[in-house]
Protein backbone atom coordinates (compact mmCIF):
# COMPACT_ATOMS: atom_id res chain seq x y z
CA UNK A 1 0.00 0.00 0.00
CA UNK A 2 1.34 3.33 -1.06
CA UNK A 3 0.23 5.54 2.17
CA UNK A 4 0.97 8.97 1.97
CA UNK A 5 0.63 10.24 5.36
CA UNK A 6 0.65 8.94 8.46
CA UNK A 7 -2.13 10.98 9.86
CA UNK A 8 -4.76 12.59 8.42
CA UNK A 9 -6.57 14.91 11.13
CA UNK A 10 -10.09 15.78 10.02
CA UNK A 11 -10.73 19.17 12.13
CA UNK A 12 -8.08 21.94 13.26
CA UNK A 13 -9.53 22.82 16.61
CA UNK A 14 -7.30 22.10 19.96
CA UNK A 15 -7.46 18.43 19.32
CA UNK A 16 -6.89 18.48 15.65
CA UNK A 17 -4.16 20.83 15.37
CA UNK A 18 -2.23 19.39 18.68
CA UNK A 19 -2.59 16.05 17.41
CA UNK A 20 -1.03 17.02 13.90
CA UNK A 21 1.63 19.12 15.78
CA UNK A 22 2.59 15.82 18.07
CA UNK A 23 2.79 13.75 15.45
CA UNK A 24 5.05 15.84 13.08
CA UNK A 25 7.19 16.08 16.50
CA UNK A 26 7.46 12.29 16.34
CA UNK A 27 8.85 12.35 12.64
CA UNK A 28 5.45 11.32 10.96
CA UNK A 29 3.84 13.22 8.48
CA UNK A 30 0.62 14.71 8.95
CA UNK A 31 -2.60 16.16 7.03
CA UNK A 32 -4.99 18.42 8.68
CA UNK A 33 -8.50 19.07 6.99
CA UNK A 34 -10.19 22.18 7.59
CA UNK A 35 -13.59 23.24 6.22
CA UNK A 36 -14.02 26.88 8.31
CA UNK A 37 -11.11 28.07 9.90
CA UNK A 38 -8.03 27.44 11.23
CA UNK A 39 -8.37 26.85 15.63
CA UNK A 40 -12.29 25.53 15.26
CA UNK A 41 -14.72 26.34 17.95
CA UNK A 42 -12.41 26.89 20.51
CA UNK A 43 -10.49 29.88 18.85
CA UNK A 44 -13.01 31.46 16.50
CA UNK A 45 -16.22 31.40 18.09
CA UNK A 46 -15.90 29.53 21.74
CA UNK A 47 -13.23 29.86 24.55
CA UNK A 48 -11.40 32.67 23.18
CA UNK A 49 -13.62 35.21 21.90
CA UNK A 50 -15.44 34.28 24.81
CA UNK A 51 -12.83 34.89 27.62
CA UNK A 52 -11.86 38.15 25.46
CA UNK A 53 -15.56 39.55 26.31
CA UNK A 54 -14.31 38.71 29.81
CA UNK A 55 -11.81 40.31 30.38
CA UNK A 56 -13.32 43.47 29.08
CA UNK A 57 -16.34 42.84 31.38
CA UNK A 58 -14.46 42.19 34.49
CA UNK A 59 -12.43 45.76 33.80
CA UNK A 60 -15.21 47.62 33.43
CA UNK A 61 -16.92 46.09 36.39
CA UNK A 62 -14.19 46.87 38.28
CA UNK A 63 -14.30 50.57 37.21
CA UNK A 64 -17.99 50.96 38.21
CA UNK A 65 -16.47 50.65 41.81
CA UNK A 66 -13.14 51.96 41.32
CA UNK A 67 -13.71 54.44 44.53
CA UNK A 68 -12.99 51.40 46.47
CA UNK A 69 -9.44 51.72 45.52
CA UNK A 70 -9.06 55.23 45.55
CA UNK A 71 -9.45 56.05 41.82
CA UNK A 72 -12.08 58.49 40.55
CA UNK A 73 -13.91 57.14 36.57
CA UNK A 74 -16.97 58.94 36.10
CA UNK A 75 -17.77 58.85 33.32
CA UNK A 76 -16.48 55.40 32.11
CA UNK A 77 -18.98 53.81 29.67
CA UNK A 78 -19.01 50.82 26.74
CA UNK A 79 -18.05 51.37 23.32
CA UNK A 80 -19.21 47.90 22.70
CA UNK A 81 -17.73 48.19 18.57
CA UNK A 82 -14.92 48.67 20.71
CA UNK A 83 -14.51 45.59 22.49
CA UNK A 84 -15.97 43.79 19.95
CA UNK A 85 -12.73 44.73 17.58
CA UNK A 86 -10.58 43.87 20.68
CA UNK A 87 -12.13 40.65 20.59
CA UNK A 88 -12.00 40.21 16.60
CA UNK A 89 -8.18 40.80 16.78
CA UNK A 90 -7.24 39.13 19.75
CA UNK A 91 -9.05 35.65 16.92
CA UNK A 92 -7.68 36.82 14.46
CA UNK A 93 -3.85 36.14 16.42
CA UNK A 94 -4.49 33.04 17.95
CA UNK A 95 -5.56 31.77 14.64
CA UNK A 96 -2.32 32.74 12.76
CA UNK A 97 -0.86 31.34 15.57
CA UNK A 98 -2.34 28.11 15.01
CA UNK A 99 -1.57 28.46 11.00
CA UNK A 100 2.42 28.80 12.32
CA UNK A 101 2.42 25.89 14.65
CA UNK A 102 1.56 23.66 11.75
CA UNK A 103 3.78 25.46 9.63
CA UNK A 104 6.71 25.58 11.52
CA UNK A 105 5.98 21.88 12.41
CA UNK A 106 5.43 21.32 8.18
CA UNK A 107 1.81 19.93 8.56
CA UNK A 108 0.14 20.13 5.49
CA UNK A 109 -3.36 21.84 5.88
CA UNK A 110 -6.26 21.27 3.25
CA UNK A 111 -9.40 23.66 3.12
CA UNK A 112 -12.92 21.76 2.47
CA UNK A 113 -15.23 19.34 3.66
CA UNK A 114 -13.90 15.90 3.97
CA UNK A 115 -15.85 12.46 3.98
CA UNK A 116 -14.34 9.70 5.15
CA UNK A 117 -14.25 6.80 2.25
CA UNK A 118 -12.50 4.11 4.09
CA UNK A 119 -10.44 3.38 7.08
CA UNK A 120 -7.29 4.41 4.58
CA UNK A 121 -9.26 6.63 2.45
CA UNK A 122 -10.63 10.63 2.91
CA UNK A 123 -12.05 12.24 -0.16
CA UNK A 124 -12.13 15.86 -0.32
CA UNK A 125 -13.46 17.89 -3.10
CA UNK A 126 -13.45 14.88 -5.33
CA UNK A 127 -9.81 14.23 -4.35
CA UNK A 128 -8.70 10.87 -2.57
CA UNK A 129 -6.28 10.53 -0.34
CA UNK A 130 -4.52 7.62 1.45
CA UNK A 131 -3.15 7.68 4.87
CA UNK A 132 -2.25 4.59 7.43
CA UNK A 133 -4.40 6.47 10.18
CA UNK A 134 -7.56 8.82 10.58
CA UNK A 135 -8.21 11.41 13.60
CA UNK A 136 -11.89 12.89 13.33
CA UNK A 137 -11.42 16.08 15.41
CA UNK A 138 -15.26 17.44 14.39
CA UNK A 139 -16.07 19.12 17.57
CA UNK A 140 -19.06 20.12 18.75
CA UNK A 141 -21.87 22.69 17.88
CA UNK A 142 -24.68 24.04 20.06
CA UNK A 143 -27.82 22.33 20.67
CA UNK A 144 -31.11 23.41 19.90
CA UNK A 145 -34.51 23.18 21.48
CA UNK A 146 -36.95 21.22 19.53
CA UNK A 147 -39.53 23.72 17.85
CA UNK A 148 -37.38 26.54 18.54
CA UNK A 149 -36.06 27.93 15.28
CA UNK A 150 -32.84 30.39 15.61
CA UNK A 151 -34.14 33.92 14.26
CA UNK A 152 -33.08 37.59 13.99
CA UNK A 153 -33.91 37.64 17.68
CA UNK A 154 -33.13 34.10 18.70
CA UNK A 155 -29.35 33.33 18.64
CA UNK A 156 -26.79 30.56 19.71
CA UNK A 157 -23.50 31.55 21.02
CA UNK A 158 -21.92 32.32 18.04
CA UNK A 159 -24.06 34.52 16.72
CA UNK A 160 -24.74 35.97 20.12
CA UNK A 161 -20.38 36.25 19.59
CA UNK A 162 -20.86 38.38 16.13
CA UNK A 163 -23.67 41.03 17.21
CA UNK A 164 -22.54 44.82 16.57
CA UNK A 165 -24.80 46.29 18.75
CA UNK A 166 -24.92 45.48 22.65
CA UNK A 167 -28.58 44.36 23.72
CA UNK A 168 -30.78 46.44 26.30
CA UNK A 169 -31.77 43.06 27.32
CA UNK A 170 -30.91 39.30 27.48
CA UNK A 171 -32.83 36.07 27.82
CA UNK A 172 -30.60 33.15 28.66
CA UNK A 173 -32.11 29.82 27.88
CA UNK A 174 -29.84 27.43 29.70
CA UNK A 175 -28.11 27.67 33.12
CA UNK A 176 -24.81 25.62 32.21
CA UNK A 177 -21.74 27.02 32.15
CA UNK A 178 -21.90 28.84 28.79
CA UNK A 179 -25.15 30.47 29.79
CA UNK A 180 -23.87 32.21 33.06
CA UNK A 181 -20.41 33.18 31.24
CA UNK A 182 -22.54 34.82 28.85
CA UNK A 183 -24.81 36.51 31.81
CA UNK A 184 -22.13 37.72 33.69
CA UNK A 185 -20.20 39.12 30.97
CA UNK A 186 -23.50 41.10 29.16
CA UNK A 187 -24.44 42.15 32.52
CA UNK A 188 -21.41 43.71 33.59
CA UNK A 189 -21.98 45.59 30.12
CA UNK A 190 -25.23 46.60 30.87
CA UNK A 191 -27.27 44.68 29.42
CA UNK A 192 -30.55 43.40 31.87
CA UNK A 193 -30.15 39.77 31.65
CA UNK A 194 -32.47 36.83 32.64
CA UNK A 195 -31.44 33.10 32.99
CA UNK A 196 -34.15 30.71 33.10
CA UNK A 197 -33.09 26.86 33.53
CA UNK A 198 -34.81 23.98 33.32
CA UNK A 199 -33.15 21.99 36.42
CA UNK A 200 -33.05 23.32 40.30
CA UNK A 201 -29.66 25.28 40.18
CA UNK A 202 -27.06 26.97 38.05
CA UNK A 203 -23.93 25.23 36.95
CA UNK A 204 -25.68 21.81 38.02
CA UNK A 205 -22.18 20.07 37.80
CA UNK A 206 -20.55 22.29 40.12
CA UNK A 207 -20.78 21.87 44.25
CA UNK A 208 -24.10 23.04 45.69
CA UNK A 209 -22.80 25.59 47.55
CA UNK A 210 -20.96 27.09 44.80
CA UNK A 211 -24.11 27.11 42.78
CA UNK A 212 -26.10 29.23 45.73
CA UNK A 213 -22.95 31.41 46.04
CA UNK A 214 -22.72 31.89 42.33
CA UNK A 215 -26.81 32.45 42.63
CA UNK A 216 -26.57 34.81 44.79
CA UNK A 217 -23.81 36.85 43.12
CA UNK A 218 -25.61 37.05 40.02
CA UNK A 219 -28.59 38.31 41.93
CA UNK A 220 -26.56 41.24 43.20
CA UNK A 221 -25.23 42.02 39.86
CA UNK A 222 -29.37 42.53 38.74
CA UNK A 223 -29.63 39.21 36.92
CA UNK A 224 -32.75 37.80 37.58
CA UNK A 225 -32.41 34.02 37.92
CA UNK A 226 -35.24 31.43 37.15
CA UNK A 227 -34.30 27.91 37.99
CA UNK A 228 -36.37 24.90 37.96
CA UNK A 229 -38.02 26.55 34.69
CA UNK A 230 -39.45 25.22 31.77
CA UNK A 231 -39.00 27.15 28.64
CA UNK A 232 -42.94 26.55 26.87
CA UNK A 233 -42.06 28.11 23.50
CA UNK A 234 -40.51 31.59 21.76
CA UNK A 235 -42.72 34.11 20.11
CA UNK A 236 -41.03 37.13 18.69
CA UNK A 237 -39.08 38.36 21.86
CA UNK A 238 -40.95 36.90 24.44
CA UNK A 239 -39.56 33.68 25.98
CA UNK A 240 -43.09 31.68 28.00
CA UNK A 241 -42.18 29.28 30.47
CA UNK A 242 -43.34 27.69 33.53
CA UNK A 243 -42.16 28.06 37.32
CA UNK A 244 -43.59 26.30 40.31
CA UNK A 245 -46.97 25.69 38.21
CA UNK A 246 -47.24 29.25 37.72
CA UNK A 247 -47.04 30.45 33.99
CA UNK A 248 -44.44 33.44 33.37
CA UNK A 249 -43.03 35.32 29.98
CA UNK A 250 -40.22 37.37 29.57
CA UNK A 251 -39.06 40.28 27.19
CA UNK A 252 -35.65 40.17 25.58
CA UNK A 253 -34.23 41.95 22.68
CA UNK A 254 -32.17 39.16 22.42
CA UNK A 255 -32.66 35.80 23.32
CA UNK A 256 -29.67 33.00 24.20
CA UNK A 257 -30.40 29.22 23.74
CA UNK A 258 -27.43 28.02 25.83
CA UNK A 259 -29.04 24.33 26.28
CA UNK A 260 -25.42 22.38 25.89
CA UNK A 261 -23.54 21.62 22.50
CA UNK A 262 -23.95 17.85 20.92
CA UNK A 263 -21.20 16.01 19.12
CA UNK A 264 -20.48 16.86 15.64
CA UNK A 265 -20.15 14.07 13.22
CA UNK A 266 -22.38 12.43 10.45
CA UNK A 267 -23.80 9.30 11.57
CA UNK A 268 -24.59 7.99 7.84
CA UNK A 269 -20.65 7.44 7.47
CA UNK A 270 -19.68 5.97 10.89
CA UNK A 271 -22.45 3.65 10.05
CA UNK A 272 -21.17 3.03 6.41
CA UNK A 273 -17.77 2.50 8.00
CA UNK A 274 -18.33 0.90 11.03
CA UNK A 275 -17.39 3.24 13.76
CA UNK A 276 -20.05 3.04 16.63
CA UNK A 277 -21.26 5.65 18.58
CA UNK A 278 -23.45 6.82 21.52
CA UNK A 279 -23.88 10.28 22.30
CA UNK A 280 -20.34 10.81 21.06
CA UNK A 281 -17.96 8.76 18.63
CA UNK A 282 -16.89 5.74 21.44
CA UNK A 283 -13.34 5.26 22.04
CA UNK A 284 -11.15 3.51 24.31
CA UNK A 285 -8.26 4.86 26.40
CA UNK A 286 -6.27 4.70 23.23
CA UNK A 287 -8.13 7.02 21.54
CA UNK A 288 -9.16 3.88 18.89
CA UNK A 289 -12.60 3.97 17.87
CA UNK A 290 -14.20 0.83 16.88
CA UNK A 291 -12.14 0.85 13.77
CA UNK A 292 -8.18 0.31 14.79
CA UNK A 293 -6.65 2.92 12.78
CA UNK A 294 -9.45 5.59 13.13
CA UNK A 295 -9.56 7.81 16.25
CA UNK A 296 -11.53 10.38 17.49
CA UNK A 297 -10.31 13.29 20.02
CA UNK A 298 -11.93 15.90 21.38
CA UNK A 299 -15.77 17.38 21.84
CA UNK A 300 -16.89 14.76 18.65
CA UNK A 301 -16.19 11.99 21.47
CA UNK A 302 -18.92 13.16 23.81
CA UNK A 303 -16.86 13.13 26.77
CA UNK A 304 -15.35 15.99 28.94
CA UNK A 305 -16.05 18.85 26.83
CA UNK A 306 -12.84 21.31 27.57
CA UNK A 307 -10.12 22.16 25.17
CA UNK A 308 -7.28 20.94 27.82
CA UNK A 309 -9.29 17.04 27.99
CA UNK A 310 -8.60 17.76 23.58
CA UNK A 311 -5.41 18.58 24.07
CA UNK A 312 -4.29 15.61 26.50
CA UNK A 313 -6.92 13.26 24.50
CA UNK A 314 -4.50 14.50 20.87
CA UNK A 315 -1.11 13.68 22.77
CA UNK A 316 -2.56 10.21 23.95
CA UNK A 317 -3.71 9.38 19.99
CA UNK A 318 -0.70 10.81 18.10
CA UNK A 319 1.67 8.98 20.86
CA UNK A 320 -0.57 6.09 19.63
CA UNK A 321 -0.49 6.32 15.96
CA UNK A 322 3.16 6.71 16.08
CA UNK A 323 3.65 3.36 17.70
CA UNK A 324 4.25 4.21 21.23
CA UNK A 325 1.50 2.27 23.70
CA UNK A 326 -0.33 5.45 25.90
CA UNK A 327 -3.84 5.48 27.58
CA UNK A 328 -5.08 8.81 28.90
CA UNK A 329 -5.71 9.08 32.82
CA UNK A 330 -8.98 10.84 33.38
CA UNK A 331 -8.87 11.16 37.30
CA UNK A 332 -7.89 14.51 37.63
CA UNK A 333 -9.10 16.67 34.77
CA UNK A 334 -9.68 20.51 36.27
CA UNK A 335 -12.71 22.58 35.20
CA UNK A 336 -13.06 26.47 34.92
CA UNK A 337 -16.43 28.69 34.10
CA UNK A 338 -14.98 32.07 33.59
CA UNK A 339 -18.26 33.79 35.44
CA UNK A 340 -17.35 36.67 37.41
CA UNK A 341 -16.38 35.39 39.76
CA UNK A 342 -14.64 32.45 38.17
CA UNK A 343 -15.47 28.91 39.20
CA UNK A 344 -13.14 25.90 39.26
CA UNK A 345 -13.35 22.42 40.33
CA UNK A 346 -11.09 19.30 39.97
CA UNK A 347 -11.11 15.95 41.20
CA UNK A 348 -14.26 13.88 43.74
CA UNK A 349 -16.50 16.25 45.10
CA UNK A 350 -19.69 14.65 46.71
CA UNK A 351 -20.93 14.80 50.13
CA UNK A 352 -19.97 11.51 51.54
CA UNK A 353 -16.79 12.69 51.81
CA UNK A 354 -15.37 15.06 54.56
CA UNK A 355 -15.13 19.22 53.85
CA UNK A 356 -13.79 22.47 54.79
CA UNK A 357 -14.12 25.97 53.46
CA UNK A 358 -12.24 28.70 53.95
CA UNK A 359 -13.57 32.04 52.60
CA UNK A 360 -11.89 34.87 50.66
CA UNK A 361 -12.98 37.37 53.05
CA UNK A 362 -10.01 35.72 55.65
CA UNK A 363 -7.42 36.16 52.76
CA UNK A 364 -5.24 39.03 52.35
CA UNK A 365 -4.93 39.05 49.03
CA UNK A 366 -8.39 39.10 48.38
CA UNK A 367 -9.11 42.14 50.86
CA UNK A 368 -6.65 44.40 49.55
CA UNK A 369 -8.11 43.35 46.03
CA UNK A 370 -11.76 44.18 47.51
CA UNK A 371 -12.75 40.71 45.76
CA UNK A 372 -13.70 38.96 48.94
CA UNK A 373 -16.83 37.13 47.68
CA UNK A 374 -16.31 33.22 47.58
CA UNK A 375 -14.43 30.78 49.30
CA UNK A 376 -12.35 27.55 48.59
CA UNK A 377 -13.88 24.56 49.59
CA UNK A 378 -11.68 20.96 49.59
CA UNK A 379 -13.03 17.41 50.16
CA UNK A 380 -10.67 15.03 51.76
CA UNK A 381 -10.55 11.27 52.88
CA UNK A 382 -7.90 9.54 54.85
CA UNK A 383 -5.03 12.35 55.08
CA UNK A 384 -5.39 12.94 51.57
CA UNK A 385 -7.35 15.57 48.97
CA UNK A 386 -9.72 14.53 46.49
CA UNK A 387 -11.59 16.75 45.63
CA UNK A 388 -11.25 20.98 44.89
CA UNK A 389 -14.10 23.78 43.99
CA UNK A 390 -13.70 27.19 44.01
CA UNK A 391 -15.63 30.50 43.36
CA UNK A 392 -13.65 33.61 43.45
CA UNK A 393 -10.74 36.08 42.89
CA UNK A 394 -8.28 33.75 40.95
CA UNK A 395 -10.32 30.31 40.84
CA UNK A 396 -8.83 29.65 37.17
CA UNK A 397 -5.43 30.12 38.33
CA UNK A 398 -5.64 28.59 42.19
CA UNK A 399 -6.86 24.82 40.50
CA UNK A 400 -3.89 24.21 39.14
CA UNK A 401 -2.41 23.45 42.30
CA UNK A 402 -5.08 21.18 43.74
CA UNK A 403 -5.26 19.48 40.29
CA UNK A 404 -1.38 18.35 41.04
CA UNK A 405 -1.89 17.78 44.29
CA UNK A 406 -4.50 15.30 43.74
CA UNK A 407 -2.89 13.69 40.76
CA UNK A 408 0.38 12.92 42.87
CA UNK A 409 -2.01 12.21 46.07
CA UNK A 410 0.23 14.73 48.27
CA UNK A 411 -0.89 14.50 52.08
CA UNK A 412 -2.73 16.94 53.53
CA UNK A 413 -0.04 17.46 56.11
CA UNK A 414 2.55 17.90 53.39
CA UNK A 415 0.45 20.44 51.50
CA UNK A 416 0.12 22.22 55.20
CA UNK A 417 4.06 22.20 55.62
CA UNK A 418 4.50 23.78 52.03
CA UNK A 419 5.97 27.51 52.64
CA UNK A 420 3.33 29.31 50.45
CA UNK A 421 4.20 33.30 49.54
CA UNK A 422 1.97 36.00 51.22
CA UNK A 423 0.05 37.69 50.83
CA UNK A 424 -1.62 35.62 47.72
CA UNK A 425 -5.00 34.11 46.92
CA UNK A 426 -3.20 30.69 47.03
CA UNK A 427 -3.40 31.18 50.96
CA UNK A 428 -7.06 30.34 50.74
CA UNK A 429 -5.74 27.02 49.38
CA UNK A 430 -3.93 26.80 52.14
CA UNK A 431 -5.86 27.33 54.81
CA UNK A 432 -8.67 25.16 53.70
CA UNK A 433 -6.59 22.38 53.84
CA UNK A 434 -4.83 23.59 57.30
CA UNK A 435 -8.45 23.76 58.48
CA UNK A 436 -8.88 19.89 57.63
CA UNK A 437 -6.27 18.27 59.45
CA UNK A 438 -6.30 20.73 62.95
């Protein structure tokens, strides 16, 4: 068989393009296929445009109460065209970045759709070409709600990511994670903003008492919260839906379904080839779909949704397909919603298992940043950590720590003994785990 690549990566998000990258490291040649552009979700229309919009928020928050550190803004105000162009060329980098990586590390990239023919054939435009191994690196795309149809008015996140004019008012359809990023960073804009969601809490994966926190911070912000809501149906701009038996509409010039995203992949030729699915493209620890020499990384695999599981999915398949033996450890993957405040979690976190939190209003760090909402709570078992969440000043930054501490199961008391630099937010770390063994 005359193979012409080893790899040919279907998809050029954070799993496609770092599984290309890793396996042009280990001397094999490698074919990226691209039908939008270059960085997929993740760069274009998800986590960075997305944290972009945060940043901007969480400035101009903090300048609405900027008399708390002895600084005088009237005046300040949103040029949302602006911050929009901010976020448009802050893409725009990170995408030529990505175009570089696979340059410098001489992956060849294709534009178009491809199908997959066989497990050694991909046809694109017509064209067929052989390689000994296939990544499908699809992604994901946001989910809709049955009889809702997306409108001038009704938007997903990405077009919610492309408006050029900043909305008096915001319906959120969808508590998750993606729904409350978006409601704290249009609220902190200005924009009145609603969330209504369908279970009993926000951020129903998080720690119950990070949800009530985060609840109640988004109250005091002015976003009205509707949780154990039913959304009825969407006429025009008003969204009906029903709470505690009682029947309720709301106005919005805009209106977010933020329900989740689904897999992206077309079942007609995983079925024609063999590859079996679920909600997601099934894999095993190899990365190996059903089919031996096609894999699957990232969101098209239904798993752990996050751009860091891609990445660390990608290293385990291209180790794989360049015939070293790897299986990817999913104990101790960390998870951060950039609300403001952030969230972050890592590791078990249930209630059979023993607690402590220690609040941000005891830290140092956090008073002299007057950010002294939150608290760091740990779960523990047996002299060791297992579990982390966090809402606060510097959650996306103070998991890292936990996440290696729990990987490398470091003792409590060794954690305790660790000379940590003051005054810093990581002190709240600290001192939830001093709490636990005194």
């Amino acid at each position: 068989m005359n193979t012409e690549y080893d790899a040919i990566i279907i998809g050029s998000g954070p799993a496609g393009y770092e599984c290309a990258k890793i396996v042009s490291q280990l001397k094999g040649r490698a074919l990226i296929i691209e039908k939008d552009e270059l960085g997929g979700t993740c760069t274009n229309y998800g986590c960075i445009p997305t944290k972009s919009l945060h940043a901007s928020a969480s400035i101009f928050q903090k300048m609405q109460k900027s008399e708390e550190y002895g600084i005088l803004s009237q005046g300040a105000k949103i040029d949302f065209g602006l911050l929009m162009k901010r976020k448009e060329d802050v893409v725009g980098v990170l995408s030529r970045g990505v175009s570089l990586i696979l340059k410098e590390h001489k992956v060849d990239v294709m534009k178009g759709s491809a199908v997959i023919k066989d497990n050694h054939t991909v046809v694109v435009d017509n064209r067929e070409i052989r390689t000994k191994n296939i990544v499908i690196a699809t992604g994901a795309r946001p989910r809709l709600i049955k009889g809702i149809s997306l409108s001038e008015s009704v938007l997903t996140s990405k077009e919610l990511l492309e408006l050029s004019k900043l909305p008096e008012s915001l319906i959120i359809v969808g508590g998750g994670y993606i729904g409350c990023e978006f409601g704290s960073i249009f609220s902190a804009f200005g924009s009145k903003v609603t969330i209504i969601e369908f279970l009993d809490r926000l951020v129903p994966g998080e720690d119950l008492e990070v949800s009530n926190e985060l609840r109640r911070l988004m109250r005091r912000q002015g976003i009205k919260v509707h949780t154990g809501s039913k959304v009825q149906k969407i006429e025009g701009n008003e969204v009906y839906f029903e709470e505690g038996g009682k029947q309720s509409k709301a106005h919005g010039e805009k209106i977010l379904i933020s329900v989740g995203v689904e897999p992206s992949f077309d079942k007609i030729i995983m079925d024609k080839i063999g590859i079996k699915y679920e909600n997601g493209i099934s894999i095993n620890s190899r990365m190996q779909t059903s089919v031996s020499n096609i894999y699957a990384v990232g969101d098209c695999t239904g798993k752990i949704m996050l751009a860091h599981y891609a990445y660390a999915q990608a290293e385990i398949a291209a180790h794989n397909i360049m015939g070293q033996n790897d299986e990817l450890n999913e104990d101790t993957v960390p998870n951060v919603i950039f609300t403001i405040p952030e969230i972050s979690s890592v590791g078990v976190r249930n209630s059979k298992l023993k607690s402590e939190i220690f609040r941000f209003a005891a830290n140092g760090k956090a008073r002299t940043l007057s950010e002294i909402d939150g608290f760091v709570k740990i779960y523990h078992e047996n002299g060791l950590l297992m579990g982390f969440s966090c809402i606060g000043a510097g959650a996306s930054e103070l998991v890292a720590s936990a996440t290696l501490a729990i990987k490398h199961k470091i003792p409590l008391k060794e954690i305790k003994s660790t000379i940590i630099a003051h005054p810093t937010l990581s002190e709240a770390f600290k001192g939830a785990i001093g709490d636990s063994i005194n």
